[in-house]
Structure formats: structure tokens, C-alpha cells
N, C-alpha and C. Protein backbone atom coordinates (compact mmCIF):
# COMPACT_ATOMS: atom_id res chain seq x y z
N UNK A 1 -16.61 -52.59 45.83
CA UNK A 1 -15.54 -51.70 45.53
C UNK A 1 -15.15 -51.84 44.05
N UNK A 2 -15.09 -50.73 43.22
CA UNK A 2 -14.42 -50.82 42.41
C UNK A 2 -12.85 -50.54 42.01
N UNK A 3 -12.55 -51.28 41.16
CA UNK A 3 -10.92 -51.82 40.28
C UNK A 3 -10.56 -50.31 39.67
N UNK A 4 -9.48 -49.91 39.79
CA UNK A 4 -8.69 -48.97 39.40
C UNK A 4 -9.09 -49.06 38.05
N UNK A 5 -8.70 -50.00 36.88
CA UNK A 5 -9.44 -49.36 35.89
C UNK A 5 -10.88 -49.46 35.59
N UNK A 6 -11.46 -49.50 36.37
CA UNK A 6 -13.11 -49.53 36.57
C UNK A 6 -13.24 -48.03 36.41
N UNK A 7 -12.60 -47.57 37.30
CA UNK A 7 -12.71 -46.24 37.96
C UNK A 7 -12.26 -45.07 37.05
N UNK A 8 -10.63 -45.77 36.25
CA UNK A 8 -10.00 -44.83 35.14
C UNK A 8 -11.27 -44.86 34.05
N UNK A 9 -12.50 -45.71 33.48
CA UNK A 9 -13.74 -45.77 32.55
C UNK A 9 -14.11 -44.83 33.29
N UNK A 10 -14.58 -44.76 34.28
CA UNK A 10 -16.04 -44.33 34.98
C UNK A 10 -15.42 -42.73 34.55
N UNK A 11 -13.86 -42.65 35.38
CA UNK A 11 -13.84 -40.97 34.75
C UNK A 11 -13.45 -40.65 33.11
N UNK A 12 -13.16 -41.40 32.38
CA UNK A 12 -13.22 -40.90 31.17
C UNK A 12 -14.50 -40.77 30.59
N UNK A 13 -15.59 -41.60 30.66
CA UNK A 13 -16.93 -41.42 30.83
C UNK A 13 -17.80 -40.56 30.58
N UNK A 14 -16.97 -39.75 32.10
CA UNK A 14 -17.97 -38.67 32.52
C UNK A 14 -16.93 -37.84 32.11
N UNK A 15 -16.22 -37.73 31.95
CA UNK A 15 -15.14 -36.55 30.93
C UNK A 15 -15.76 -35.93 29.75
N UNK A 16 -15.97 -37.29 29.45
CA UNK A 16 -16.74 -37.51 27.67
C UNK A 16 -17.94 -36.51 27.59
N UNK A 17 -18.71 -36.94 28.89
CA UNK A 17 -20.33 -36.48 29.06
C UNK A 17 -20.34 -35.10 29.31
N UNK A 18 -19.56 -34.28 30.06
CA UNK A 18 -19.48 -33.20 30.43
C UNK A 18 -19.50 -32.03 29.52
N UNK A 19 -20.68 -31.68 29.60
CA UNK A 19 -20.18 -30.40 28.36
C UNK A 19 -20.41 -28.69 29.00
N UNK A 20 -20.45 -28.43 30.64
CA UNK A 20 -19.72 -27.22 30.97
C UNK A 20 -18.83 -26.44 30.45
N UNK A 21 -18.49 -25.59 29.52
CA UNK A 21 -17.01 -25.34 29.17
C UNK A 21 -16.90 -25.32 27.81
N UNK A 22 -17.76 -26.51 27.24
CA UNK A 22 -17.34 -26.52 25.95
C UNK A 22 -16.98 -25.70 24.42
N UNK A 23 -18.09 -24.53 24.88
CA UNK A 23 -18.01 -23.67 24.16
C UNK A 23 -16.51 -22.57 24.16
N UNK A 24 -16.22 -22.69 25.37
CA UNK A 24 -15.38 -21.56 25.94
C UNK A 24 -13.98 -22.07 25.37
N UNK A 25 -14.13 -23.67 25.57
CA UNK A 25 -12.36 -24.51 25.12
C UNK A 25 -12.69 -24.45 23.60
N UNK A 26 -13.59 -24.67 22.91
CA UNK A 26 -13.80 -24.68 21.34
C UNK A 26 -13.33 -23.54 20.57
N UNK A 27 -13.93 -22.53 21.20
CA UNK A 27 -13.36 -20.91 21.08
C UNK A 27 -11.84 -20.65 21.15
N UNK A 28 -11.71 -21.04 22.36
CA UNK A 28 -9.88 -20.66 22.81
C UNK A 28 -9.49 -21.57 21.90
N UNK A 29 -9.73 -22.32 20.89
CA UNK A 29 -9.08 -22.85 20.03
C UNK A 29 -8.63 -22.80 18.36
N UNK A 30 -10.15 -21.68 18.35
CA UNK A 30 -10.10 -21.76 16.77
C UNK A 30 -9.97 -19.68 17.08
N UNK A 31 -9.51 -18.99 18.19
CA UNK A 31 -9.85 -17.75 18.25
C UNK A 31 -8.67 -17.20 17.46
N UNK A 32 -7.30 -17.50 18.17
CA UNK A 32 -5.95 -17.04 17.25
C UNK A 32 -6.12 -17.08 15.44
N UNK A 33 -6.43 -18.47 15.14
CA UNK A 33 -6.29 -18.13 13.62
C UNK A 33 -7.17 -17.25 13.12
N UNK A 34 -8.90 -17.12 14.07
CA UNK A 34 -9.82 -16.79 13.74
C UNK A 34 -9.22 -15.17 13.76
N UNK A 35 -8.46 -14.14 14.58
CA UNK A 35 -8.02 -13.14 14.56
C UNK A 35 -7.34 -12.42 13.73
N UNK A 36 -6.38 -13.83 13.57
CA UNK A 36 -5.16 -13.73 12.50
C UNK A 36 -5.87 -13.35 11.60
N UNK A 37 -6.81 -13.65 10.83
CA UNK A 37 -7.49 -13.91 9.16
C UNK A 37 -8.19 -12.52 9.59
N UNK A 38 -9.06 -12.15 10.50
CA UNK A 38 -9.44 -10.92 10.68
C UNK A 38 -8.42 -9.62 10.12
N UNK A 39 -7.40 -10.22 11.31
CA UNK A 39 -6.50 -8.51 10.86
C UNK A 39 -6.04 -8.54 9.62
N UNK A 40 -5.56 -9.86 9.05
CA UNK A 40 -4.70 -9.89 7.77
C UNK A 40 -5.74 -9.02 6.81
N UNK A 41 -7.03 -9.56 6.93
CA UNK A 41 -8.21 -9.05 5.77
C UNK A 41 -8.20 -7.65 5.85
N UNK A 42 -8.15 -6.99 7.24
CA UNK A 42 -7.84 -5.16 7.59
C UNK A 42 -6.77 -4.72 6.71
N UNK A 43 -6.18 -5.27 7.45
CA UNK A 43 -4.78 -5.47 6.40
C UNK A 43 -4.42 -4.95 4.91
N UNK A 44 -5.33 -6.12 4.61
CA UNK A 44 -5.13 -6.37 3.18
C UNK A 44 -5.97 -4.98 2.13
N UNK A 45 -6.94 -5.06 3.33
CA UNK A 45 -8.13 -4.31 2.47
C UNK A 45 -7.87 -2.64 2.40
N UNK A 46 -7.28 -2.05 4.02
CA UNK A 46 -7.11 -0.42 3.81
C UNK A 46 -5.52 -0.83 2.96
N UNK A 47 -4.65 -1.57 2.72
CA UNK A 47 -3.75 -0.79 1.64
C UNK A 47 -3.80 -0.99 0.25
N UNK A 48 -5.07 -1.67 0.05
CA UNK A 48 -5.82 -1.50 -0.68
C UNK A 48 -6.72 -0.27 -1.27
N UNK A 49 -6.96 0.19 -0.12
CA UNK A 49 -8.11 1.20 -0.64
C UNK A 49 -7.27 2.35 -0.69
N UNK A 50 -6.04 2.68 0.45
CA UNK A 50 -4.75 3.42 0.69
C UNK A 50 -3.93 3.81 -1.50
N UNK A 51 -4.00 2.11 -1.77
CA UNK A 51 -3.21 2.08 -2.81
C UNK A 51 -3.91 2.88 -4.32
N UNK A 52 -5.46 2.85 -3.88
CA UNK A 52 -6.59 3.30 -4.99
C UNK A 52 -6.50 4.51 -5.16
N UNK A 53 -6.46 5.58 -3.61
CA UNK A 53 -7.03 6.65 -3.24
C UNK A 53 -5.25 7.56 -4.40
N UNK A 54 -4.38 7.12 -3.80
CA UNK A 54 -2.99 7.46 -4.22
C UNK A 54 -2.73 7.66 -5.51
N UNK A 55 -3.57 6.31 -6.40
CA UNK A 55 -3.67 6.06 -8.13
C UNK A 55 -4.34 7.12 -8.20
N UNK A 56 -5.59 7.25 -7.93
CA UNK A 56 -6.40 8.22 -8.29
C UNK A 56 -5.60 9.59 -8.14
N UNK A 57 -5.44 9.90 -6.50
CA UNK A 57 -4.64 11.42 -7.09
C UNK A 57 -3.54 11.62 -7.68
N UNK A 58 -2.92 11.24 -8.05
CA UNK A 58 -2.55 10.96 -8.91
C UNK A 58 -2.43 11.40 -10.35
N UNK A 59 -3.17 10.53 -10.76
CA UNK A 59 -4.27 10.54 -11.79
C UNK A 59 -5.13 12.17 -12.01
N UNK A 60 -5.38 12.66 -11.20
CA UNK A 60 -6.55 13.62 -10.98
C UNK A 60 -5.19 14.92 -11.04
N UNK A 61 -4.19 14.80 -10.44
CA UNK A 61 -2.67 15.73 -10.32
C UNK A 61 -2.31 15.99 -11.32
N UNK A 62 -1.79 14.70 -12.37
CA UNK A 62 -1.52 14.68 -13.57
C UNK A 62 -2.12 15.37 -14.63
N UNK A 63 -3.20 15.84 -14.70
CA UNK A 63 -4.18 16.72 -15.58
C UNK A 63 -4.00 17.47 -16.16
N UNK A 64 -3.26 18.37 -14.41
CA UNK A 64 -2.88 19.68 -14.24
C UNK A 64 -1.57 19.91 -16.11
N UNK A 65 -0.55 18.89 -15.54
CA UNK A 65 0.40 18.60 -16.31
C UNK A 65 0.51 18.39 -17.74
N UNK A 66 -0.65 17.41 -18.27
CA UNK A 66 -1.44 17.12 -19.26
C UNK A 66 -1.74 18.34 -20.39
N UNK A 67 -2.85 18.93 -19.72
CA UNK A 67 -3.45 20.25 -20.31
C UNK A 67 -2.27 21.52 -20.57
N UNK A 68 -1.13 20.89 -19.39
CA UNK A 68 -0.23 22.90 -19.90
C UNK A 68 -0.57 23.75 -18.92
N UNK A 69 -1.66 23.42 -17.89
CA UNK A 69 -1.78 24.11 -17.06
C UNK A 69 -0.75 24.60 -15.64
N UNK A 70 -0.10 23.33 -15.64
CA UNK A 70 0.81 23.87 -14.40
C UNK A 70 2.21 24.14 -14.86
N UNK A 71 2.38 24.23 -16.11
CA UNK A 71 3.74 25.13 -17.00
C UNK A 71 3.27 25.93 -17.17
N UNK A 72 2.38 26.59 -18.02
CA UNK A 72 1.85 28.04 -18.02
C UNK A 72 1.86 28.80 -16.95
N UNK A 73 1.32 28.41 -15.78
CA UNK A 73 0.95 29.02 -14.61
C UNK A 73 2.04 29.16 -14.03
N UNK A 74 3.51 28.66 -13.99
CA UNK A 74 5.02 28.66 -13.90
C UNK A 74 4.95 28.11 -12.12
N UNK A 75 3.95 26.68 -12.62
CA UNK A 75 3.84 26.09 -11.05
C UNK A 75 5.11 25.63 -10.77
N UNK A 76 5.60 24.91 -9.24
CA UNK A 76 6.67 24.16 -8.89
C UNK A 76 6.63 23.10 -8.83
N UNK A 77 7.63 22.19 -8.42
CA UNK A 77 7.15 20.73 -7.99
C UNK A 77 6.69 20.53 -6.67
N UNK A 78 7.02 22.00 -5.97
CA UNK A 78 5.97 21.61 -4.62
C UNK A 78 4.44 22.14 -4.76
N UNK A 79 4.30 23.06 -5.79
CA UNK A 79 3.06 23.32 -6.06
C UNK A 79 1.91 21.76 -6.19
N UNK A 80 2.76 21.20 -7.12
CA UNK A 80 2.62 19.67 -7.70
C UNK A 80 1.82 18.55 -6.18
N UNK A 81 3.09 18.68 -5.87
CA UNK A 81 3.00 18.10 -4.81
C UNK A 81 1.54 18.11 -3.92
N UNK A 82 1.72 19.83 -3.78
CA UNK A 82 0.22 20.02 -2.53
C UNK A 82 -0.54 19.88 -3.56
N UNK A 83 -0.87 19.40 -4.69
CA UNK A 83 -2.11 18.95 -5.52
C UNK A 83 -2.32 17.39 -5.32
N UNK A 84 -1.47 16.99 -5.22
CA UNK A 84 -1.69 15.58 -5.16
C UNK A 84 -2.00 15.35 -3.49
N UNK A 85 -1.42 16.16 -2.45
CA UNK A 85 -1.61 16.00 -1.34
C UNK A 85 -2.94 16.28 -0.96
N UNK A 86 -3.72 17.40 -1.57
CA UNK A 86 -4.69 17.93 -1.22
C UNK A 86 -5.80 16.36 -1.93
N UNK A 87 -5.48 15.63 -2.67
CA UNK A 87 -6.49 14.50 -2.87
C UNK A 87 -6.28 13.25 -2.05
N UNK A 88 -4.75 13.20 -1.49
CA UNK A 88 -4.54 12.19 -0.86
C UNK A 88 -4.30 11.85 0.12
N UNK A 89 -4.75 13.04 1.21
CA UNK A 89 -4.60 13.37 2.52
C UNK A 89 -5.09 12.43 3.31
N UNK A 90 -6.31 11.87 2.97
CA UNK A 90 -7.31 11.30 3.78
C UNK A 90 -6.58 9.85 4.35
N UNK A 91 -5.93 9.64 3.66
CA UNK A 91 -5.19 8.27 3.98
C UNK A 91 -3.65 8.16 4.04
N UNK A 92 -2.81 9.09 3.67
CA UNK A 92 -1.80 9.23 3.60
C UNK A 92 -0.87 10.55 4.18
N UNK A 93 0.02 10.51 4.34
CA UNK A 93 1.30 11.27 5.31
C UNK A 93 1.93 11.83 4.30
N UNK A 94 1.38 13.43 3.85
CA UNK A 94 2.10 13.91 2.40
C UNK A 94 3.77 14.04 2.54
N UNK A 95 4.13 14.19 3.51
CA UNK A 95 5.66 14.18 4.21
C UNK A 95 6.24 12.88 3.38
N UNK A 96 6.14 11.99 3.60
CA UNK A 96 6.39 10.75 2.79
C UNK A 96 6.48 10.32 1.15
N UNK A 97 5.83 11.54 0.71
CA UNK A 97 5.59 11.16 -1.12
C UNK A 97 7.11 11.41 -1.49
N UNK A 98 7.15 11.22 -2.28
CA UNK A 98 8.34 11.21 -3.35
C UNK A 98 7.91 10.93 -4.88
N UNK A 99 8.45 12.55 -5.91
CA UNK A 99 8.00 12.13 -6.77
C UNK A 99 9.01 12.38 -7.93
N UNK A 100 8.74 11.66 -9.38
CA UNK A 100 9.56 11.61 -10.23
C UNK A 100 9.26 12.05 -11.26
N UNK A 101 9.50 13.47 -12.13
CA UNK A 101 8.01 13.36 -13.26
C UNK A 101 9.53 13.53 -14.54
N UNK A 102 9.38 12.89 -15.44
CA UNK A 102 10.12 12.95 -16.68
C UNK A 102 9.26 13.27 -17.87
N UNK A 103 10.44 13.51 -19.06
CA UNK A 103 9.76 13.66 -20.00
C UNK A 103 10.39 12.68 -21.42
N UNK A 104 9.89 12.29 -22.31
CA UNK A 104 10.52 11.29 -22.86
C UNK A 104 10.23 11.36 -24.58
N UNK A 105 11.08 11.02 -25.48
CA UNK A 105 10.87 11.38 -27.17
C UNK A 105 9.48 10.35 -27.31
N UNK A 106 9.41 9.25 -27.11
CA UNK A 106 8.00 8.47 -27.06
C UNK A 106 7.78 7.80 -25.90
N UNK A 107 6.37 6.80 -26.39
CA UNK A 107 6.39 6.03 -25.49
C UNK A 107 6.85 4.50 -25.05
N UNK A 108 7.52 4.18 -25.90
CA UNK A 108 7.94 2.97 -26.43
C UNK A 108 9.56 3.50 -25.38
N UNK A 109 10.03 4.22 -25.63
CA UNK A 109 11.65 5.01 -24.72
C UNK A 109 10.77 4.92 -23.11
N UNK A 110 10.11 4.95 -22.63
CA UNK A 110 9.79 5.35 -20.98
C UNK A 110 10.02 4.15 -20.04
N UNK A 111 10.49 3.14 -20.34
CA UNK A 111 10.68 2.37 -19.56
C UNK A 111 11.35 3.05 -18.07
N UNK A 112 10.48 2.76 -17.39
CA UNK A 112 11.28 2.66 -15.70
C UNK A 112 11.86 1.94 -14.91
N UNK A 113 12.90 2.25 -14.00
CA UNK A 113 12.95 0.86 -13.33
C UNK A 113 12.64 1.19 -11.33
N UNK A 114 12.37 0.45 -10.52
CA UNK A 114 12.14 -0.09 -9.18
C UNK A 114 13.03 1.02 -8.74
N UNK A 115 12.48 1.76 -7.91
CA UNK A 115 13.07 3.01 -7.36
C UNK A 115 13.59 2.57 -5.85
N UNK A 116 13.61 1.25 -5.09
CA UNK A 116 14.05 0.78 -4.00
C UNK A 116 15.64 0.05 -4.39
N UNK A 117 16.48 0.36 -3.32
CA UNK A 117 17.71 -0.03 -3.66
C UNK A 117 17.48 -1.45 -2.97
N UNK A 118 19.09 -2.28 -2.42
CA UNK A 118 19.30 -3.44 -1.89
C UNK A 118 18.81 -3.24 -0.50
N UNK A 119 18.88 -2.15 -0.08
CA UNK A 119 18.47 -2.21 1.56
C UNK A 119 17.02 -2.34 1.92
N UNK A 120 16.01 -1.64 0.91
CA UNK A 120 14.80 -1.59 0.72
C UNK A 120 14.31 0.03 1.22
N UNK A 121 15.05 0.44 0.57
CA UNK A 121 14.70 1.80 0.92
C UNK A 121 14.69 2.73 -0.03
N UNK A 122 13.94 3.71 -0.44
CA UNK A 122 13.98 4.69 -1.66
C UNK A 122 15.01 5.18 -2.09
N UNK A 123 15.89 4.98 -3.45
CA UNK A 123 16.52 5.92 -4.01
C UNK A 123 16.55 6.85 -4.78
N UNK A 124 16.37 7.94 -4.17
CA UNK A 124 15.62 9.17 -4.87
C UNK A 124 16.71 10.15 -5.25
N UNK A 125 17.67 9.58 -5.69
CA UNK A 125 18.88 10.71 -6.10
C UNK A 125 19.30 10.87 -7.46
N UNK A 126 18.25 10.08 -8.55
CA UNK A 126 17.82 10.38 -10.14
C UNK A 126 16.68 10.89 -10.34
N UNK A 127 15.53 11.13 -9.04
CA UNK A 127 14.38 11.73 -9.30
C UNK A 127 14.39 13.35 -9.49
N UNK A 128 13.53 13.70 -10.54
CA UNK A 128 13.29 14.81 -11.22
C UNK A 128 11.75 15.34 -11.12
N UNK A 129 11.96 16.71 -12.12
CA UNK A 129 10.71 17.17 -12.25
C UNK A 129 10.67 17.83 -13.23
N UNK A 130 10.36 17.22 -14.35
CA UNK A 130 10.37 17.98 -15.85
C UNK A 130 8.82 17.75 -16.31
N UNK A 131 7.57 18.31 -16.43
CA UNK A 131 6.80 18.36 -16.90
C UNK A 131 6.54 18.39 -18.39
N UNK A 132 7.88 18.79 -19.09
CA UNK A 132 7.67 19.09 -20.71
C UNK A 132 7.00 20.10 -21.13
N UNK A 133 7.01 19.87 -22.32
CA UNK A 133 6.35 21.38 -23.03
C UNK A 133 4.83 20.32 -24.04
N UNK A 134 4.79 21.12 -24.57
CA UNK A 134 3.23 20.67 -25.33
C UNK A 134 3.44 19.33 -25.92
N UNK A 135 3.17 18.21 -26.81
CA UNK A 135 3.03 17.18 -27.54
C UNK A 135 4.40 16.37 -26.49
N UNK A 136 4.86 16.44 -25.72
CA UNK A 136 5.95 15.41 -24.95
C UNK A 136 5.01 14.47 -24.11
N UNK A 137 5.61 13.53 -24.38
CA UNK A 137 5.94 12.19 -23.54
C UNK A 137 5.78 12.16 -22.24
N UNK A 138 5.31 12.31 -20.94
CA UNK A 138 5.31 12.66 -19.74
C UNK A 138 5.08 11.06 -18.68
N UNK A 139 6.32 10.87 -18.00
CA UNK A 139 5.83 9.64 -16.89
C UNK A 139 5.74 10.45 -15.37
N UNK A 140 4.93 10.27 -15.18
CA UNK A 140 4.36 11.57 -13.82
C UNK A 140 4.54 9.56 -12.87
N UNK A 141 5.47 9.99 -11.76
CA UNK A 141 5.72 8.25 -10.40
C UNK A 141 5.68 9.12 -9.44
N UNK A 142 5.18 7.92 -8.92
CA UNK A 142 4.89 9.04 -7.29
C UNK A 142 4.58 7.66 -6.41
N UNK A 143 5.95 8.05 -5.60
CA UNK A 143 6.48 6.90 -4.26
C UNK A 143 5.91 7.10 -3.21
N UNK A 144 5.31 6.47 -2.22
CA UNK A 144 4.64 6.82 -1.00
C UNK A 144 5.18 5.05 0.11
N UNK A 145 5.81 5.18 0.98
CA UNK A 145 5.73 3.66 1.88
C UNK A 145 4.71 3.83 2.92
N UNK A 146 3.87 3.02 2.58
CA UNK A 146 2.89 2.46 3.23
C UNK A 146 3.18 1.80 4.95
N UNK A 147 2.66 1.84 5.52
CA UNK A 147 3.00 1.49 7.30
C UNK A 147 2.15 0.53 7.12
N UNK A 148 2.75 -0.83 7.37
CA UNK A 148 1.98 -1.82 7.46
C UNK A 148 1.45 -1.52 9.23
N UNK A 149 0.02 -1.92 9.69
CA UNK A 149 0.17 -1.73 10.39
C UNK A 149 0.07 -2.95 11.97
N UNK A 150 -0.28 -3.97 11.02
CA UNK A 150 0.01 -5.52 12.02
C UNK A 150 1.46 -6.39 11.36
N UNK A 151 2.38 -5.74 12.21
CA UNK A 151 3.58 -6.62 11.81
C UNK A 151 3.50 -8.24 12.11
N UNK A 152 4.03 -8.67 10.96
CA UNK A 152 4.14 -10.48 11.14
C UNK A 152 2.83 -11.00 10.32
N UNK A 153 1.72 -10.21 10.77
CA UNK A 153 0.61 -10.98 9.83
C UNK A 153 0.51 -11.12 8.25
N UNK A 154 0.86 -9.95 7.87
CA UNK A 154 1.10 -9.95 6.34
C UNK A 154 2.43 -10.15 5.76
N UNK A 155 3.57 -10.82 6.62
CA UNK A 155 4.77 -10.46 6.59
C UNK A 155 4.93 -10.76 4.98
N UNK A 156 4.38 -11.15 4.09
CA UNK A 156 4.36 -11.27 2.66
C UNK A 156 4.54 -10.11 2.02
N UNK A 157 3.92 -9.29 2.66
CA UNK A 157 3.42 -7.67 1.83
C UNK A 157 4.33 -6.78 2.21
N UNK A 158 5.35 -7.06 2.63
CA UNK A 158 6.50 -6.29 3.06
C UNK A 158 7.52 -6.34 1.90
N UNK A 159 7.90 -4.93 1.92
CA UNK A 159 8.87 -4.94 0.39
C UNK A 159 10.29 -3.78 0.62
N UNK A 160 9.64 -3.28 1.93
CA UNK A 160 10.83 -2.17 2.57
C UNK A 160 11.46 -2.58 4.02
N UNK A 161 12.30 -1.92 4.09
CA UNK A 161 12.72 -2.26 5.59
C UNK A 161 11.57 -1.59 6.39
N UNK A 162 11.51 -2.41 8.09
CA UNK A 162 10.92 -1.38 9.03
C UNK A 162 9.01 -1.51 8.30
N UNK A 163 9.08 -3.04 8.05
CA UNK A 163 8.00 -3.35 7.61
C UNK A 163 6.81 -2.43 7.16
N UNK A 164 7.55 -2.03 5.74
CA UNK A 164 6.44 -0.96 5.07
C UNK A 164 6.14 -1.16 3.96
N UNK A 165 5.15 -1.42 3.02
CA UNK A 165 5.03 -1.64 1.70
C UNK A 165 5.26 -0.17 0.68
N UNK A 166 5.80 -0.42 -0.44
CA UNK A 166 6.32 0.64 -1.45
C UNK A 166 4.75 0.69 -1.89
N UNK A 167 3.91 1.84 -2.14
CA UNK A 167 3.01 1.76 -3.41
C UNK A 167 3.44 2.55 -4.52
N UNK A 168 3.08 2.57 -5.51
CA UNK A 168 3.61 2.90 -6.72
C UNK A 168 2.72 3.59 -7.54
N UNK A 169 2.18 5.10 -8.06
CA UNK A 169 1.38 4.98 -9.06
C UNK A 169 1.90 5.69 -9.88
N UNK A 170 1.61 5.51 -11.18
CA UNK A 170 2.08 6.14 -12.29
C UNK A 170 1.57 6.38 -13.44
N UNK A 171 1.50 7.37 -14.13
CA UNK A 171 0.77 8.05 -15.03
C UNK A 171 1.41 8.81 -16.15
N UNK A 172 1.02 7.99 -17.52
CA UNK A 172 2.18 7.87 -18.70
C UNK A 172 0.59 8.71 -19.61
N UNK A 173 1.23 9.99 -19.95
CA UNK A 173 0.58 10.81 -21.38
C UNK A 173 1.30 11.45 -21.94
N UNK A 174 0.35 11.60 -23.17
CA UNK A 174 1.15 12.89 -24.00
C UNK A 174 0.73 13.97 -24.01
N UNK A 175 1.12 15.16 -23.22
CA UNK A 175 0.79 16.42 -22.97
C UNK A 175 0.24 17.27 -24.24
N UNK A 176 -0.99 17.55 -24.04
CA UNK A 176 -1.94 18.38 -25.36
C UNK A 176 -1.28 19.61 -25.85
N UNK A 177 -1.29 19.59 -27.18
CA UNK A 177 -0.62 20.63 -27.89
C UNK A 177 -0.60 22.16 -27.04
N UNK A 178 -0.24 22.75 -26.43
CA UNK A 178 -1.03 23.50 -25.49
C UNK A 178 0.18 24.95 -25.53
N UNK A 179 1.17 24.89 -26.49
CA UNK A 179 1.87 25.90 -26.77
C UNK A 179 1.54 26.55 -27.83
């Protein structure tokens, strides 16, 4: 007969030896963080590509403005708007933009400041739409909140209430002699 702790060896032992399972308990162990780092990287990467697509139209909107073309043509700021929407649809909710276009004596005067108040929410009740006339100064901003869309994982990248990131793009020229 064997001694109680004879018996407590014999089963730690074969505890030790047993490798049924092992893969399955190794897994259930490293799977959560292994997920976590997954989504964060999703994450990270479409408001990323979200934040590019936005610069660019942007960028590609602003042109219009640039050249004299959308003063001549006696466009609006919603004209404006569905230009930039029509490039930035693919990833974004044109309902959501908000934009600010000024005009300024140089460029050294254009300083801006953070268009989110204390609550974290847009204050859009100094935003304008002055395109200028030929040789002006032009800061073309254009607000869009981003939907984070795994709350808690990136909780870093949160900058609005109702866990949404602000993106920001903006586009500073001097409109071509074009009068």
C-alpha cells in the first residue's frame, strides 16, 4: 500500500506527464491579449488610412479654391462640400464634416486653434467660408469625428466624447492671381 504522500508524487507526476489538452490550455491563455493586439492593429490601421483618404480630399477640394475656380463659377460652401464628399465617401459619413475655410493678410497671421471645446465636442460657431479673391492667404480645415470602432482597446485614441477620434486636415495656400 502506498503513503498519502506517495500517492500526492505519483499524481503530480502524471499531471506533469500528461499532455492531452495542452495545446487548447496554452491557447486559452495567450488568446485575449493575442485578440486585443489584433483589433487594436484594425484599429489603428483603418483610421489611419480613414485619416489619409480625408487629407487627400481635401487636398484634391482645395484646388478648386486655389485656381479661382470655385469663386468664378459663384460655387457655395455646399457646393465645396459635395467636392470633398464626392472623394471621401468611401470611408467616411459626409453628414459629419464640418468645415472652416478663411482667408488671411499672410502666412505667418494663420495661426489656428483646436476646434473641440471642454466637453470634447466640436465648436463650430466661428466657422466660416471665405475662399478669398486672387493672391490671398487661404486656410481651407475640415473636421470629420471618426467612430472608433472597438471601444476600450484604443482607449488612448479617444479625443471626443462617445469615444470618437477628431481628424483634422488642413490646407494652407496662396490662391493664384486668377482675377
Amino acid at each position: 500500500m502506498m503513503s498519502a504522500s506517495a500517492r500526492i508524487r505519483d499524481r503530480i507526476t502524471r499531471f506533469h506527464r500528461a499532455r492531452e489538452g495542452a495545446a487548447a490550455v496554452e491557447f486559452a491563455l495567450i488568446a485575449a491579449p493575442f485578440f486585443l493586439l489584433i483589433f487594436a492593429t484594425l484599429e489603428v490601421a483603418l483610421f489611419f488610412l480613414g485619416s489619409t483618404i480625408i487629407e487627400n480630399g481635401v487636398n484634391e477640394a482645395a484646388r478648386s479654391i486655389r485656381t479661382g475656380q470655385l469663386q468664378q463659377s459663384g460655387q457655395t460652401v455646399e457646393d465645396f462640400r459635395g467636392a470633398i464628399c464626392e472623394r471621401i465617401s468611401s470611408v467616411a459619413d459626409c453628414s459629419r464634416i464640418q468645415l472652416d475655410v478663411r482667408t488671411f493678410d499672410s502666412f505667418s497671421s494663420s495661426s489656428m486653434t483646436s476646434p473641440l471645446n471642454a466637453d470634447g465636442e466640436i465648436d463650430d460657431t466661428n466657422f466660416t467660408f471665405d475662399p478669398g479673391g486672387g493672391g490671398d492667404v487661404v486656410v481651407v480645415r475640415v473636421f470629420y469625428d471618426w467612430q472608433l470602432m472597438a471601444p476600450g482597446v484604443v482607449s488612448g485614441m479617444t479625443n471626443m466624447s462617445g469615444n470618437k477620434r477628431l481628424i483634422s486636415a488642413t490646407a494652407v495656400f496662396r490662391n493664384e492671381p486668377f482675377e
